[in-house]
PDB file of N, CA and C in Angstrom:
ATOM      1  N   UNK A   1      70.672  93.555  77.153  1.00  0.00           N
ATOM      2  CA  UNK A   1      71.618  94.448  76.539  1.00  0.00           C
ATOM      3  C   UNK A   1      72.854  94.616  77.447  1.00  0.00           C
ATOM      4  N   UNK A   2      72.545  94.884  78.615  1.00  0.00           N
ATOM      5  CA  UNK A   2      73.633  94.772  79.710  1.00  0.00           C
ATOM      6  C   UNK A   2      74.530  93.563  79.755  1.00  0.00           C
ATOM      7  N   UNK A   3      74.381  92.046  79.820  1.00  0.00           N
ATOM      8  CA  UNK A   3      74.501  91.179  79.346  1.00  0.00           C
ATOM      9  C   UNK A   3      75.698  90.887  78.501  1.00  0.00           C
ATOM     10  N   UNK A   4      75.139  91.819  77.500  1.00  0.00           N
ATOM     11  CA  UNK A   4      76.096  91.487  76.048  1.00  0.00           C
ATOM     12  C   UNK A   4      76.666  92.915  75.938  1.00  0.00           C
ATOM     13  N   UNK A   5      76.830  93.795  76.536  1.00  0.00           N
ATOM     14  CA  UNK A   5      77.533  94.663  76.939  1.00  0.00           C
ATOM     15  C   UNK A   5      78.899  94.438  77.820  1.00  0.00           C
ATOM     16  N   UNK A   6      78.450  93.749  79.006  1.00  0.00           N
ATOM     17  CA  UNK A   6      79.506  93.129  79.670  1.00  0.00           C
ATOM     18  C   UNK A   6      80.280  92.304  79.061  1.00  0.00           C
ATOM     19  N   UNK A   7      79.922  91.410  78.096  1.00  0.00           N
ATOM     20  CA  UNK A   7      79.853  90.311  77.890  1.00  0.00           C
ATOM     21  C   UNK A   7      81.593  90.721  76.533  1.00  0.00           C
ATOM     22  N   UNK A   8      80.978  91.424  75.753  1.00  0.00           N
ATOM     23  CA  UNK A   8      81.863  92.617  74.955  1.00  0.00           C
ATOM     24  C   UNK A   8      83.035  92.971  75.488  1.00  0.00           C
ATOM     25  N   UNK A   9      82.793  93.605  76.810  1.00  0.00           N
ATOM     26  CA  UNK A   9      83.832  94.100  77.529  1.00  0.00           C
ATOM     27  C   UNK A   9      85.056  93.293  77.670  1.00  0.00           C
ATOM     28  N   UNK A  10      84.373  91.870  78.177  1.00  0.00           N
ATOM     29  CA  UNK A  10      84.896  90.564  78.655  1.00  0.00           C
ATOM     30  C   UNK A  10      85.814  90.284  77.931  1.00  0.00           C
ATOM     31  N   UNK A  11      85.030  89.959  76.201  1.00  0.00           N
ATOM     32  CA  UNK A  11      86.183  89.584  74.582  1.00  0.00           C
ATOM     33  C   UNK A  11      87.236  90.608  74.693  1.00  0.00           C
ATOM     34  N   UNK A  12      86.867  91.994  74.716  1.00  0.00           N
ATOM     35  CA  UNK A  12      87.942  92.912  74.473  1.00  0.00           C
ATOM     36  C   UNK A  12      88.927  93.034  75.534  1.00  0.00           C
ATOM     37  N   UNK A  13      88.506  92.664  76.938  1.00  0.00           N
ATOM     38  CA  UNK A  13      90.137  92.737  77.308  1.00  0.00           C
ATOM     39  C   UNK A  13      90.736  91.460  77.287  1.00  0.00           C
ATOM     40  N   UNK A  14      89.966  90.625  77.208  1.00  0.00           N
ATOM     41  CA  UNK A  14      90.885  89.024  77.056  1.00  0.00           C
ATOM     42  C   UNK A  14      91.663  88.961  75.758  1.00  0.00           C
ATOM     43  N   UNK A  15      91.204  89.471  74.507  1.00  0.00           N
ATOM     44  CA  UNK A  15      92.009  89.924  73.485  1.00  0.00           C
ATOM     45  C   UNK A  15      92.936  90.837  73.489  1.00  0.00           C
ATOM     46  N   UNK A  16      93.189  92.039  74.646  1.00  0.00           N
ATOM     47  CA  UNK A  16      93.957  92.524  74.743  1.00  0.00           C
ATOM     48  C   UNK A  16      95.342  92.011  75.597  1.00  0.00           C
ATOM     49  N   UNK A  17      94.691  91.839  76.563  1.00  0.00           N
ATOM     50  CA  UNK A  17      95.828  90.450  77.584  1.00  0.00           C
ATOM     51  C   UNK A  17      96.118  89.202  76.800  1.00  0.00           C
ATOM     52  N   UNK A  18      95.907  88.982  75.543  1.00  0.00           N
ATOM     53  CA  UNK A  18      96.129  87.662  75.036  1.00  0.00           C
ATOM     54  C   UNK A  18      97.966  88.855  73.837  1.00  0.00           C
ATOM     55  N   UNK A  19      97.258  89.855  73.149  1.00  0.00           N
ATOM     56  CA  UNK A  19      98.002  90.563  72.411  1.00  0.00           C
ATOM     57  C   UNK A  19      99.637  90.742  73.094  1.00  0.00           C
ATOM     58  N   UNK A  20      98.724  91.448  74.461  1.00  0.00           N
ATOM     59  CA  UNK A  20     100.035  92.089  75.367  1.00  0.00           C
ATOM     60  C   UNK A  20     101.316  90.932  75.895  1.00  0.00           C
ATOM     61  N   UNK A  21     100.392  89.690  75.879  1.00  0.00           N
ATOM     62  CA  UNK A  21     101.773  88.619  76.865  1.00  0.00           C
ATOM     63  C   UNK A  21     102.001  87.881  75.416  1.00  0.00           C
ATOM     64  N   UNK A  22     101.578  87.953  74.527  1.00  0.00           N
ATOM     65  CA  UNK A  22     101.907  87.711  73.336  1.00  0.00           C
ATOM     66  C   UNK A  22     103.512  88.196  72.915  1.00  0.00           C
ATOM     67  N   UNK A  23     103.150  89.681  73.385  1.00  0.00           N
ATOM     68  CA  UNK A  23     104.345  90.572  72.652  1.00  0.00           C
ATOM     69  C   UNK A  23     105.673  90.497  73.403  1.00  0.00           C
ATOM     70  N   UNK A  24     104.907  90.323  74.888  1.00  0.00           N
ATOM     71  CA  UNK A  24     106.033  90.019  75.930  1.00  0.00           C
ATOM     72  C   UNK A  24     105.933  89.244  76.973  1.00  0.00           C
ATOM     73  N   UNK A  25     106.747  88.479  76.608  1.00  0.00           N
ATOM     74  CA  UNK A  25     106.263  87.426  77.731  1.00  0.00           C
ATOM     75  C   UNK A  25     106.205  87.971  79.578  1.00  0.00           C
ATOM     76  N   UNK A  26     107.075  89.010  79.846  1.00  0.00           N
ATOM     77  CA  UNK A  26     107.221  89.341  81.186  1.00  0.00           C
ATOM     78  C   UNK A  26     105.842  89.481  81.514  1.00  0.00           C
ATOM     79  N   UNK A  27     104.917  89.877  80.969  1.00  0.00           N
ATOM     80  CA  UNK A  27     103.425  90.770  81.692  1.00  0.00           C
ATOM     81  C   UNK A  27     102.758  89.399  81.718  1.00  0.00           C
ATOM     82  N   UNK A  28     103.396  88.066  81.473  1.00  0.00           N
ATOM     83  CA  UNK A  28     102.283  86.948  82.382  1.00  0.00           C
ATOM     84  C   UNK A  28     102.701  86.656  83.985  1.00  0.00           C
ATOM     85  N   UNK A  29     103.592  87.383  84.069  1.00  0.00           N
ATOM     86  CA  UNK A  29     103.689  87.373  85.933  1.00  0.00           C
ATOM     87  C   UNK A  29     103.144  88.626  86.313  1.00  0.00           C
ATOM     88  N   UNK A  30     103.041  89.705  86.017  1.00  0.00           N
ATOM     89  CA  UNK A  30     102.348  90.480  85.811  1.00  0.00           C
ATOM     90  C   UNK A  30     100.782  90.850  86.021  1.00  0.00           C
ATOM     91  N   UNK A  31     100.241  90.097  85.547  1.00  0.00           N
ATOM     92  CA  UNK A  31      99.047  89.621  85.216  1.00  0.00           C
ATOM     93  C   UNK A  31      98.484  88.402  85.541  1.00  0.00           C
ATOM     94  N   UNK A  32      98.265  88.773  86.785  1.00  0.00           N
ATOM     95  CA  UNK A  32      98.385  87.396  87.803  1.00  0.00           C
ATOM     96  C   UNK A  32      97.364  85.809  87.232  1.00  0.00           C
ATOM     97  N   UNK A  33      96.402  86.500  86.457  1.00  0.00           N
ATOM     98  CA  UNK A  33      95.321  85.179  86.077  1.00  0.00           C
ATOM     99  C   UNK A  33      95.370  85.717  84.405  1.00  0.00           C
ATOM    100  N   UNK A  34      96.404  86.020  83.573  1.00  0.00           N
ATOM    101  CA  UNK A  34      96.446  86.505  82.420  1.00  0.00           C
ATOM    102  C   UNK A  34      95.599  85.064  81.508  1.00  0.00           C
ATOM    103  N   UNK A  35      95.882  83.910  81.840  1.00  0.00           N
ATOM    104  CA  UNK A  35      95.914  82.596  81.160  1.00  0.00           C
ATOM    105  C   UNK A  35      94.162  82.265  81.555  1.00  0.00           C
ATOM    106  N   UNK A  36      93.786  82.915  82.425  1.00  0.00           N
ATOM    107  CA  UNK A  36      92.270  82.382  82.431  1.00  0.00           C
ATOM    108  C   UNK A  36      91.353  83.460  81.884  1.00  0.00           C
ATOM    109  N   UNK A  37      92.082  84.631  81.970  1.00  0.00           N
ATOM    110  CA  UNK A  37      91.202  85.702  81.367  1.00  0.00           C
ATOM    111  C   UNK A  37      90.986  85.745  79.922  1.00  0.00           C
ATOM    112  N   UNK A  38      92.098  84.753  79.077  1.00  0.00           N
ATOM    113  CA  UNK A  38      92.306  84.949  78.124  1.00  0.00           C
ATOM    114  C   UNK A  38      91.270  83.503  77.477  1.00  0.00           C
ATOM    115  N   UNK A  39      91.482  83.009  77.909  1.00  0.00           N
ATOM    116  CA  UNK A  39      90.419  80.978  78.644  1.00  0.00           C
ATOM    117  C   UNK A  39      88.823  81.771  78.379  1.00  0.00           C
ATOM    118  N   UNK A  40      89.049  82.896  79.481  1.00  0.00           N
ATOM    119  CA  UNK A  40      87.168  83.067  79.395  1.00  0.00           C
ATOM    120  C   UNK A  40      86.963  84.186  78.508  1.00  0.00           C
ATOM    121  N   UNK A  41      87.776  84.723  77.392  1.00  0.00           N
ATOM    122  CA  UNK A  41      87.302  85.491  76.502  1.00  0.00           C
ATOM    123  C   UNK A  41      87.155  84.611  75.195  1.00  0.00           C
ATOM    124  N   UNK A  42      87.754  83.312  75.137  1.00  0.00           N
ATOM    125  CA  UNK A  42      87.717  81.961  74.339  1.00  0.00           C
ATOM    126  C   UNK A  42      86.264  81.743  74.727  1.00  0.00           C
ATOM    127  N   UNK A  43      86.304  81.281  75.651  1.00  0.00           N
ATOM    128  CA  UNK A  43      84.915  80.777  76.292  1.00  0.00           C
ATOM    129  C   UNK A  43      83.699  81.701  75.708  1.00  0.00           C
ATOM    130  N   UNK A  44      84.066  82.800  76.093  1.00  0.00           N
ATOM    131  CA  UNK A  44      82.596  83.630  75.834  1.00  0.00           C
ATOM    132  C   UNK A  44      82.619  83.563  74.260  1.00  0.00           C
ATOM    133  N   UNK A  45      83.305  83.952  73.655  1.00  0.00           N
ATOM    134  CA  UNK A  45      82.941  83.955  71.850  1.00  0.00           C
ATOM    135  C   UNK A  45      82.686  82.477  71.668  1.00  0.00           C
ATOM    136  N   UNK A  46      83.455  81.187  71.837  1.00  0.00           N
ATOM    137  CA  UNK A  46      83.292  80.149  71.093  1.00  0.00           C
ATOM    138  C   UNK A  46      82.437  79.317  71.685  1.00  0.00           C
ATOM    139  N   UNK A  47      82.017  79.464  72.740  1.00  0.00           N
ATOM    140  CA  UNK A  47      80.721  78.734  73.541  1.00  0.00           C
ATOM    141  C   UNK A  47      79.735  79.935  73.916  1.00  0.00           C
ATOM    142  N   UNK A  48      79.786  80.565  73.704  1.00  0.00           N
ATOM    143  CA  UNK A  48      78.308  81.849  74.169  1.00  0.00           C
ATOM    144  C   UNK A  48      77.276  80.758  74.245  1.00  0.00           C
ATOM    145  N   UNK A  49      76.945  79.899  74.129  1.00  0.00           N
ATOM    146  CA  UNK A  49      75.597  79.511  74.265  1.00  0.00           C
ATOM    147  C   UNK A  49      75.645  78.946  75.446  1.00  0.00           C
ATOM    148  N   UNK A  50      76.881  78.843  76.084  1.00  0.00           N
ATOM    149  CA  UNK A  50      76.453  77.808  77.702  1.00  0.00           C
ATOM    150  C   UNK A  50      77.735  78.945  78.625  1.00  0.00           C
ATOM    151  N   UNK A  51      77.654  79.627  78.513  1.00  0.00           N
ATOM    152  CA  UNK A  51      78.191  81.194  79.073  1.00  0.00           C
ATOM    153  C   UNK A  51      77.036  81.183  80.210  1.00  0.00           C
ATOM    154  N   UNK A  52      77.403  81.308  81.959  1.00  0.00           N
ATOM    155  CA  UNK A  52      77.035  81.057  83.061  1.00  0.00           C
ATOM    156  C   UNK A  52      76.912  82.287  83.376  1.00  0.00           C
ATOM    157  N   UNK A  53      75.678  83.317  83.713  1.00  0.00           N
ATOM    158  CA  UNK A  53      75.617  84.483  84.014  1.00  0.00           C
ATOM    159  C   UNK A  53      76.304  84.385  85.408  1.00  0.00           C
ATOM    160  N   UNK A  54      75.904  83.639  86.144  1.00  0.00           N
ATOM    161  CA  UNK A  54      76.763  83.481  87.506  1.00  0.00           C
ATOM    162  C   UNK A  54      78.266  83.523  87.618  1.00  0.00           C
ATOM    163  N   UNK A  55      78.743  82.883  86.363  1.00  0.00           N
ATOM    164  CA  UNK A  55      80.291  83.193  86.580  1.00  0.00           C
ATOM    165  C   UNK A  55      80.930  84.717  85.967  1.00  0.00           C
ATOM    166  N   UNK A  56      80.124  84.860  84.781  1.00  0.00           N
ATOM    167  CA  UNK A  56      80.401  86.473  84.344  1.00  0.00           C
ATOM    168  C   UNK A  56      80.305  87.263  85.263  1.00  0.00           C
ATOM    169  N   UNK A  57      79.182  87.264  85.913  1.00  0.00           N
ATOM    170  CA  UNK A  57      78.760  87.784  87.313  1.00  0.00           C
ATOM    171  C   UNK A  57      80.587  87.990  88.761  1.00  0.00           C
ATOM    172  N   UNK A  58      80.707  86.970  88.671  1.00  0.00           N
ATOM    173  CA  UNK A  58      81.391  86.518  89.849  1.00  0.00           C
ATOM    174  C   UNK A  58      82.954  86.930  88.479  1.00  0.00           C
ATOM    175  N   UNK A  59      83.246  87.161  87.638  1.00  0.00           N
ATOM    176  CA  UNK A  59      84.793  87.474  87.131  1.00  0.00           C
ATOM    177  C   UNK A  59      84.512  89.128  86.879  1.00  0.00           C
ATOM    178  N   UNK A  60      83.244  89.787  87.099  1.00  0.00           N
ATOM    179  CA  UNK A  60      83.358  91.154  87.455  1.00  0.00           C
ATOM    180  C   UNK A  60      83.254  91.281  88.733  1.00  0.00           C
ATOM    181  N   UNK A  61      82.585  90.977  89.494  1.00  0.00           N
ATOM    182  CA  UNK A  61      82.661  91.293  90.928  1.00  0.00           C
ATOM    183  C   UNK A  61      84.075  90.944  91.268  1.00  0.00           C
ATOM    184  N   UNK A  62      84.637  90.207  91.372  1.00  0.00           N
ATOM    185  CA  UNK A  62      85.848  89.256  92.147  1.00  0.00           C
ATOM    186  C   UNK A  62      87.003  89.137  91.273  1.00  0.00           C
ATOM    187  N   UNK A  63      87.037  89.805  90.111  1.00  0.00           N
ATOM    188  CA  UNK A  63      88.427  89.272  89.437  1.00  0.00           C
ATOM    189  C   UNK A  63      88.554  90.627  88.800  1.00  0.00           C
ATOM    190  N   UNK A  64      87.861  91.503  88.167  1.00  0.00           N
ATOM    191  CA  UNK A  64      88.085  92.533  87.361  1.00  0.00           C
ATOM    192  C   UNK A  64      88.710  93.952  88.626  1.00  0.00           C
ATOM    193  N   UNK A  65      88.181  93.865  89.518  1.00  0.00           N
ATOM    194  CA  UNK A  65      88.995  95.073  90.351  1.00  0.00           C
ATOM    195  C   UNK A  65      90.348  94.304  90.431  1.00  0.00           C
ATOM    196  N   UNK A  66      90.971  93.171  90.711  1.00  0.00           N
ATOM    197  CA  UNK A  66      92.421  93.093  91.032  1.00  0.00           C
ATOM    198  C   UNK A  66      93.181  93.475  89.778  1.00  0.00           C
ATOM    199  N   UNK A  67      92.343  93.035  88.161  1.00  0.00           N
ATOM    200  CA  UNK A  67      92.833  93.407  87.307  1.00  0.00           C
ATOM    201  C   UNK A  67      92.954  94.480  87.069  1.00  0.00           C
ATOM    202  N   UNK A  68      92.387  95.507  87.276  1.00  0.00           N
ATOM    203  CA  UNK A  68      92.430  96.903  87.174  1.00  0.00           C
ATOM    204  C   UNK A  68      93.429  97.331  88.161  1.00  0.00           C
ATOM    205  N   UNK A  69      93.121  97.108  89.049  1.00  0.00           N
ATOM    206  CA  UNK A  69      94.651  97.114  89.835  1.00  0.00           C
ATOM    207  C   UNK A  69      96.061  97.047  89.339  1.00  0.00           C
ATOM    208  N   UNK A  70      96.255  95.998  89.460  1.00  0.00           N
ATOM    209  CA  UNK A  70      97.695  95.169  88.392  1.00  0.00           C
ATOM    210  C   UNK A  70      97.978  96.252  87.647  1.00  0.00           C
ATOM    211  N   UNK A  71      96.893  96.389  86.115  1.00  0.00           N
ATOM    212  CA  UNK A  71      96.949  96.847  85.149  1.00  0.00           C
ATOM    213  C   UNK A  71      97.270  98.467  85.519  1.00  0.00           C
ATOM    214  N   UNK A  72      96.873  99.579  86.539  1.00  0.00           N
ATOM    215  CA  UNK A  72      97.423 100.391  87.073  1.00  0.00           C
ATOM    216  C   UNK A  72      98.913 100.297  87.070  1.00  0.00           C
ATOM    217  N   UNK A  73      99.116  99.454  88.323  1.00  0.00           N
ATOM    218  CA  UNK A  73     100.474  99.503  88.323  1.00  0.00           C
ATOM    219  C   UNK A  73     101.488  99.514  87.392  1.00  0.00           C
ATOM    220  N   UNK A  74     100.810  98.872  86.237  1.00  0.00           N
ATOM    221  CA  UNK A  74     101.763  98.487  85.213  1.00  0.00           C
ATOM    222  C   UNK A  74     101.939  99.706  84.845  1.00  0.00           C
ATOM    223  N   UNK A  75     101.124 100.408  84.117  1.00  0.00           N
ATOM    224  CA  UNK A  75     100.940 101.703  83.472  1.00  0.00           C
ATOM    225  C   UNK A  75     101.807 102.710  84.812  1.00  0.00           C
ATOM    226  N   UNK A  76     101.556 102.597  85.857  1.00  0.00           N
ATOM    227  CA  UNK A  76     102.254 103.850  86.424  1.00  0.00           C
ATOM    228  C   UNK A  76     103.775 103.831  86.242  1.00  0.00           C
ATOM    229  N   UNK A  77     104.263 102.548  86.059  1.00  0.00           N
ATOM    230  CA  UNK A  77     105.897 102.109  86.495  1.00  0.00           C
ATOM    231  C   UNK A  77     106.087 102.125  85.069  1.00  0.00           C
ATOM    232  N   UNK A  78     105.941 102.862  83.187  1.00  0.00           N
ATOM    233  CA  UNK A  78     106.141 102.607  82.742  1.00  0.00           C
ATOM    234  C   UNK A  78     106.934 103.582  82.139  1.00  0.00           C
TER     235      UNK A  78
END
């Protein structure tokens, strides 16, 4: 359940970072790995069946705090 909880999380902000540099292009410098986050929310819906707990694993540990970061900044300077 955790799994596909995370896993959820994953689609919904890669759909949201796909919306946002959509609307404007400035927030892909911005959004320093916008183009892979958006890659592995592809990945997780259209291949779920060979979805690597090790790498889900390793793009929350190691990639989701810088994004939250970023994504701070953005919001404070707005």
């Amino acid at each position: 359940m955790l799994k596909r909880a995370v896993e959820r999380d994953l689609e919904i902000i890669g759909k949201t970072v796909n919306k946002i540099t959509k609307k404007n292009v400035y927030y892909l410098d911005k959004i320093s790995e916008s183009k892979a986050i958006i890659a592995l929310r592809n990945h997780v819906i259209h291949a779920y069946d060979s979805v690597s707990d090790e790498n889900i694993w390793s793009v929350v540990i190691n990639h989701l705090p810088k994004l939250k970061a970023e994504i701070k900044i953005l919001i404070e300077n707005v």
